[in-house]
Protein backbone atom coordinates (compact mmCIF):
# COMPACT_ATOMS: atom_id res chain seq x y z
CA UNK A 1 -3.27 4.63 22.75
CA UNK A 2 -5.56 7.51 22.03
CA UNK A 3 -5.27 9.51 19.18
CA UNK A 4 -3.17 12.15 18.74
CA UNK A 5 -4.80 15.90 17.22
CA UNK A 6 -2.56 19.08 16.68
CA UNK A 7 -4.80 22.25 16.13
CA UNK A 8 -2.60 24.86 14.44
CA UNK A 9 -4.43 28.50 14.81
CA UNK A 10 -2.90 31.75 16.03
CA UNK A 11 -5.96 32.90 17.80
CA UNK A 12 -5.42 31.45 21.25
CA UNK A 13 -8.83 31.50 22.17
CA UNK A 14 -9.94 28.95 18.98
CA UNK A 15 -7.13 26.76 19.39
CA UNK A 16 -8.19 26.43 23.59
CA UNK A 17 -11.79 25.90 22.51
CA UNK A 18 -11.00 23.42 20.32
CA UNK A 19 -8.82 21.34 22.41
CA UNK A 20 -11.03 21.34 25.22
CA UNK A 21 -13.94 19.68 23.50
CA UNK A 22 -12.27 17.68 22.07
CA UNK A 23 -10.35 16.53 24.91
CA UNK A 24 -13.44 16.00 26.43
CA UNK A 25 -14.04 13.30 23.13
CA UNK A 26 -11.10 11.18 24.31
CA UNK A 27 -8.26 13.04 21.86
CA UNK A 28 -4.85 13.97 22.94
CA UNK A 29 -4.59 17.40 21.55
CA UNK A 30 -1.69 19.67 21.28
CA UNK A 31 -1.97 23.22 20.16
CA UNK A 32 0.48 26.05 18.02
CA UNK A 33 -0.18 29.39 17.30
CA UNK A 34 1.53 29.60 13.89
CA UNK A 35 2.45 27.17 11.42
CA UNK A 36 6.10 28.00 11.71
CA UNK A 37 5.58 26.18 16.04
CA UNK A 38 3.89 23.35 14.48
CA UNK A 39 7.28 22.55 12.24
CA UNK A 40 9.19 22.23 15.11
CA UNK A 41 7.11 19.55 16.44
CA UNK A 42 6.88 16.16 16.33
CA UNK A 43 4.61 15.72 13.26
CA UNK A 44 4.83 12.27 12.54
CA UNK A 45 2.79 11.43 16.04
CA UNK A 46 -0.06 12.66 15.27
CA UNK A 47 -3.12 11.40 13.27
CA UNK A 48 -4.10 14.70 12.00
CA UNK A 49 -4.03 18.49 11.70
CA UNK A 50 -6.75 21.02 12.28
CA UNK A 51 -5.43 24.27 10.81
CA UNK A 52 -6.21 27.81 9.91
CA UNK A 53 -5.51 29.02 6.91
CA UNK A 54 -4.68 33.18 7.58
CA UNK A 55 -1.69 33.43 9.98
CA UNK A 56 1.03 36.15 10.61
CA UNK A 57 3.68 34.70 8.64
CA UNK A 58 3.66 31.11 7.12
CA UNK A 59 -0.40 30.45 5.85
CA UNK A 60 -2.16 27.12 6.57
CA UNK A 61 -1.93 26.56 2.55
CA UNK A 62 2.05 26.69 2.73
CA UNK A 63 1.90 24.31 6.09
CA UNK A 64 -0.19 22.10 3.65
CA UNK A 65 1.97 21.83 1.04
CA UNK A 66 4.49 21.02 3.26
CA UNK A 67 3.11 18.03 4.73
CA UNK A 68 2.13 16.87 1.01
CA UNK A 69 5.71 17.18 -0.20
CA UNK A 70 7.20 15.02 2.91
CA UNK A 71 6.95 11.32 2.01
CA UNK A 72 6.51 10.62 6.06
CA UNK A 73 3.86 12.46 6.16
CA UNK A 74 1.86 13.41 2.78
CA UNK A 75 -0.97 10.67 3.62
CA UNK A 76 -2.06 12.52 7.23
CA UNK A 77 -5.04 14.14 7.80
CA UNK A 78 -5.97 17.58 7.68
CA UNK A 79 -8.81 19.85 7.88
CA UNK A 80 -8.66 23.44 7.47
CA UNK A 81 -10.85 25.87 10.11
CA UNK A 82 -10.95 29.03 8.43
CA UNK A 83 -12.76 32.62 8.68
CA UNK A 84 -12.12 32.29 4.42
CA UNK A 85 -15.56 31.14 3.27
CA UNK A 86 -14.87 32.19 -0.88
CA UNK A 87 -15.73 28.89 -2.84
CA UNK A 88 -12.48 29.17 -4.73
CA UNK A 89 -10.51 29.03 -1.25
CA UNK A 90 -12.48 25.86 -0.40
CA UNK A 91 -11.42 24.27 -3.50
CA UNK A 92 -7.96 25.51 -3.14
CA UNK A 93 -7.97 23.66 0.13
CA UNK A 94 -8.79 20.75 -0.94
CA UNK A 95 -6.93 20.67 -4.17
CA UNK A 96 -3.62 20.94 -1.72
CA UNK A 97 -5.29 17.47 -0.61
CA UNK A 98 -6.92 18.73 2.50
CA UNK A 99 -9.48 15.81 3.91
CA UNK A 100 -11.92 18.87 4.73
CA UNK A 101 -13.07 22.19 5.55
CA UNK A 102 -14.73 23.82 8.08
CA UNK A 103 -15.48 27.39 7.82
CA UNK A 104 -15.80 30.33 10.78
CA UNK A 105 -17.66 30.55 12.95
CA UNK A 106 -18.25 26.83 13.87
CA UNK A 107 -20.12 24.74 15.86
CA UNK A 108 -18.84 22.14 17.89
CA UNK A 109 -20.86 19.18 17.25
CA UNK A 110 -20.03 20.35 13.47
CA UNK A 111 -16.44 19.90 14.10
CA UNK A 112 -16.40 16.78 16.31
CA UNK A 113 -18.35 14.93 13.65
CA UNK A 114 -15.88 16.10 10.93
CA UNK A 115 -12.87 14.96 12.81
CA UNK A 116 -14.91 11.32 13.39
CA UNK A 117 -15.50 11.14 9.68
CA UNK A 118 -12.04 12.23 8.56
CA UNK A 119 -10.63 10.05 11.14
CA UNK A 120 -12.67 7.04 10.11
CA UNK A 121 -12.13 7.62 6.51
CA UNK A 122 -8.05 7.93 6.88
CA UNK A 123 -8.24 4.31 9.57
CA UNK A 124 -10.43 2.79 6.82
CA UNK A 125 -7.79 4.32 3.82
CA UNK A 126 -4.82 2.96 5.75
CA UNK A 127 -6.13 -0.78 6.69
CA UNK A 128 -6.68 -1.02 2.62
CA UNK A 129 -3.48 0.28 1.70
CA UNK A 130 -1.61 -2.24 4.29
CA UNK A 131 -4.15 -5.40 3.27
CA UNK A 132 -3.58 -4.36 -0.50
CA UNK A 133 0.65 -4.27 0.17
CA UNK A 134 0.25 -7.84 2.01
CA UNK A 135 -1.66 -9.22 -0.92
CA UNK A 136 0.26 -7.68 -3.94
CA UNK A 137 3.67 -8.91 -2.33
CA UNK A 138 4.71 -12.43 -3.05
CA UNK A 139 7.34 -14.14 -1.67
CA UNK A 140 10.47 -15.74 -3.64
CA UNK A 141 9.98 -19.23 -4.68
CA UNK A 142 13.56 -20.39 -4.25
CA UNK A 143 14.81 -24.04 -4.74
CA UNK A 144 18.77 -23.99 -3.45
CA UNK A 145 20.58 -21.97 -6.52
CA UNK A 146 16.86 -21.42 -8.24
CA UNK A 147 15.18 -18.37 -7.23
CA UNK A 148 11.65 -17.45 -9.01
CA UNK A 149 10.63 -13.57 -7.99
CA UNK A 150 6.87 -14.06 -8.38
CA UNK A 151 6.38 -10.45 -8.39
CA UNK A 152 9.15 -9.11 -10.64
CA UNK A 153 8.39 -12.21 -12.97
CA UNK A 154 11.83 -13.30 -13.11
CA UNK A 155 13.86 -16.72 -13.08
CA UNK A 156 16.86 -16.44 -11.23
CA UNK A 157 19.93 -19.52 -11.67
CA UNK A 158 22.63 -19.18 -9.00
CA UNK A 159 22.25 -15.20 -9.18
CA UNK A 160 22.16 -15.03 -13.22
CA UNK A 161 18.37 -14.32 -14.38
CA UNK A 162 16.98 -16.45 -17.12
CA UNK A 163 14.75 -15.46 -19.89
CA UNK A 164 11.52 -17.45 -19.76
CA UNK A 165 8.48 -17.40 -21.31
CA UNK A 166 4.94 -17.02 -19.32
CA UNK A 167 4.67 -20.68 -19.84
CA UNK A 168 7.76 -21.83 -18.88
CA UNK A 169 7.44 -19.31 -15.82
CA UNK A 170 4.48 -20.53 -14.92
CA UNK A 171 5.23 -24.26 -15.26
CA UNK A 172 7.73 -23.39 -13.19
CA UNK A 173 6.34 -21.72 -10.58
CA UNK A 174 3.57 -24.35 -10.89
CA UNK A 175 6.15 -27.07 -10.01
CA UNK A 176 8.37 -24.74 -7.34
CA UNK A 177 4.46 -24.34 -4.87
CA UNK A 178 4.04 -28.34 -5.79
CA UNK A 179 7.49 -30.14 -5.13
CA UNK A 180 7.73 -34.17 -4.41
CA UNK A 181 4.80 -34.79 -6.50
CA UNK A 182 4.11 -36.17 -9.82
CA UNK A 183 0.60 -34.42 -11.54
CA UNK A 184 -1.01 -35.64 -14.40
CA UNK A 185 -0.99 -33.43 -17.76
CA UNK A 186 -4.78 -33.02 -17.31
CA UNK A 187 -3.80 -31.68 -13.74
CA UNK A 188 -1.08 -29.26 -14.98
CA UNK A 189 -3.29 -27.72 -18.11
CA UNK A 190 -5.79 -26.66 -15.62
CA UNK A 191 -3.58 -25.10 -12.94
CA UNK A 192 -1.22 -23.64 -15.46
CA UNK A 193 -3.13 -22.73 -19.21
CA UNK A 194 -6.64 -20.51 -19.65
CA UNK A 195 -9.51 -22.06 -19.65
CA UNK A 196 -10.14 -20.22 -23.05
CA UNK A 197 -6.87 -21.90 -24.63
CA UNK A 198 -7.02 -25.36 -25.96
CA UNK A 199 -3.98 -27.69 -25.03
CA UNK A 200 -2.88 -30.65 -25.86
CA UNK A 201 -0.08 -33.44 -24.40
CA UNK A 202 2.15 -32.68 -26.91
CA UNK A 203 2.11 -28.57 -26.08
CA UNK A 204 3.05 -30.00 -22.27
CA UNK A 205 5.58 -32.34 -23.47
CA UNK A 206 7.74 -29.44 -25.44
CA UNK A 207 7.02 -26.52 -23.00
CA UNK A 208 8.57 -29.04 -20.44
CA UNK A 209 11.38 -29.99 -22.66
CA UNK A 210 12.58 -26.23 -23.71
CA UNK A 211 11.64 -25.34 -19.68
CA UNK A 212 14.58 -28.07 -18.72
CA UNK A 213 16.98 -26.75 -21.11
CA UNK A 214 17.04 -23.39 -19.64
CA UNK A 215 17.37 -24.85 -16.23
CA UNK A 216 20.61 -26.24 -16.68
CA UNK A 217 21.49 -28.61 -13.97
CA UNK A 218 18.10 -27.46 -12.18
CA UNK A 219 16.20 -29.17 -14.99
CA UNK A 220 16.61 -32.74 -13.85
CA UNK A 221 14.55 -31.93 -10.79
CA UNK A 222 11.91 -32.42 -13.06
CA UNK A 223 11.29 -35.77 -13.59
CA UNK A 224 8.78 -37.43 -16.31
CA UNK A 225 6.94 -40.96 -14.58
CA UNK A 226 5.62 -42.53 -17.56
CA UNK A 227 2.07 -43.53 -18.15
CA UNK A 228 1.18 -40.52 -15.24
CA UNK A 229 2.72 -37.43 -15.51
CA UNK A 230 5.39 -34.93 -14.17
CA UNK A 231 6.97 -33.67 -10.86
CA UNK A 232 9.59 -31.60 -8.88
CA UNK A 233 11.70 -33.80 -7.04
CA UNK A 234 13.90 -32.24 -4.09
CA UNK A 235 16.29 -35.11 -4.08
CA UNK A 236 17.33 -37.42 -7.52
């Protein structure tokens, strides 16, 4: 699917030179002659906005601030393709959160390789943002009425949530990822304590013992084999 431009101008002759050319780069482009067309269209489809700033009624600032304010559709692209050269306009524009700013009269080859770069730099911005939500989300570690929200930090025991400490939660969790085997205390200092804190059996033993308690009828799943270690056993 190619991507989608809307150049927003109400000189007709800059908007057709501009959608021409880059037509001719592989963009669909759509044009309007005022800012007040361009609301009535269907802004969500396209991947970003070229815009002047001086029209008749509604200014390419106030389209701006517009798009900023929307929540569908304050992280699209614009550039602004203006006659206003002044320094403080250009900083204006991009203090509104415009991605850049090309001034009157133009080149062509200036402007194609401005929409390239903005366009790469908003692809590369949005592949982040998506890898960054898939890593930061964790799913719920849930064990029939025992639900652990990994990312909320929060023990859950048929719906009620249970106050536990970072030990106990992560013993916990630690056990929930690990179920149906028994691991040595050696094994669960080093998955579950720093490597800068010093613990012994004993600190396992009573973390262990005061995790059960708050488990209720969960804590049997956690069984003790003497002489190796501890587990989370589906079925006792």
């Amino acid at each position: 699917m190619r991507v989608k431009i809307l150049v927003i101008d109400d000189e007709e002759s800059i908007c057709e030179i501009l959608r021409y050319n880059l037509v001719k780069e592989g963009y669909e482009v759509d044009t309007a002659y005022s800012a007040e067309e361009a609301l009535e269209m269907d802004l969500p489809s396209y991947s970003l906005f070229i815009v002047d700033i001086m029209m008749d009624k509604m200014s390419g600032f106030d389209f701006a601030h517009r798009l900023k304010n929307n929540e569908n559709l304050e992280n699209k692209p614009i550039i602004f393709c203006t006659a206003l050269s002044d320094e403080d306009d250009t900083v204006m524009g991009l203090n509104i959160g415009a991605d850049d700013y090309i001034t009157k009269p133009f080149s062509i080859p200036e402007v194609l390789a401005r929409v390239r770069s903005v366009l790469r730099r908003s692809n590369v911005a949005a592949h982040i943002a998506a890898n960054r939500s898939k890593a930061s989300y964790e799913e719920d570690l849930v064990f029939k009425g025992l639900r652990l929200n990994r990312n909320e930090k929060i023990c859950y025991i048929d719906g009620e949530p249970q106050q536990l400490s970072k030990t106990e939660f992560d013993l916990l969790m630690f056990f929930l990822e690990h179920r149906n085997r028994i691991y040595s205390r050696e094994e669960i200092i080093r998955t579950v304590w720093s490597n800068n804190v010093v613990v012994s059996n004993r600190t396992v033993d009573t973390s262990l013992t005061r995790l059960r308690k708050k488990l209720g009828a969960y804590g049997k799943h956690i069984e003790t084999r003497v002489g190796f270690g501890y587990g989370f056993k589906e079925v006792v």
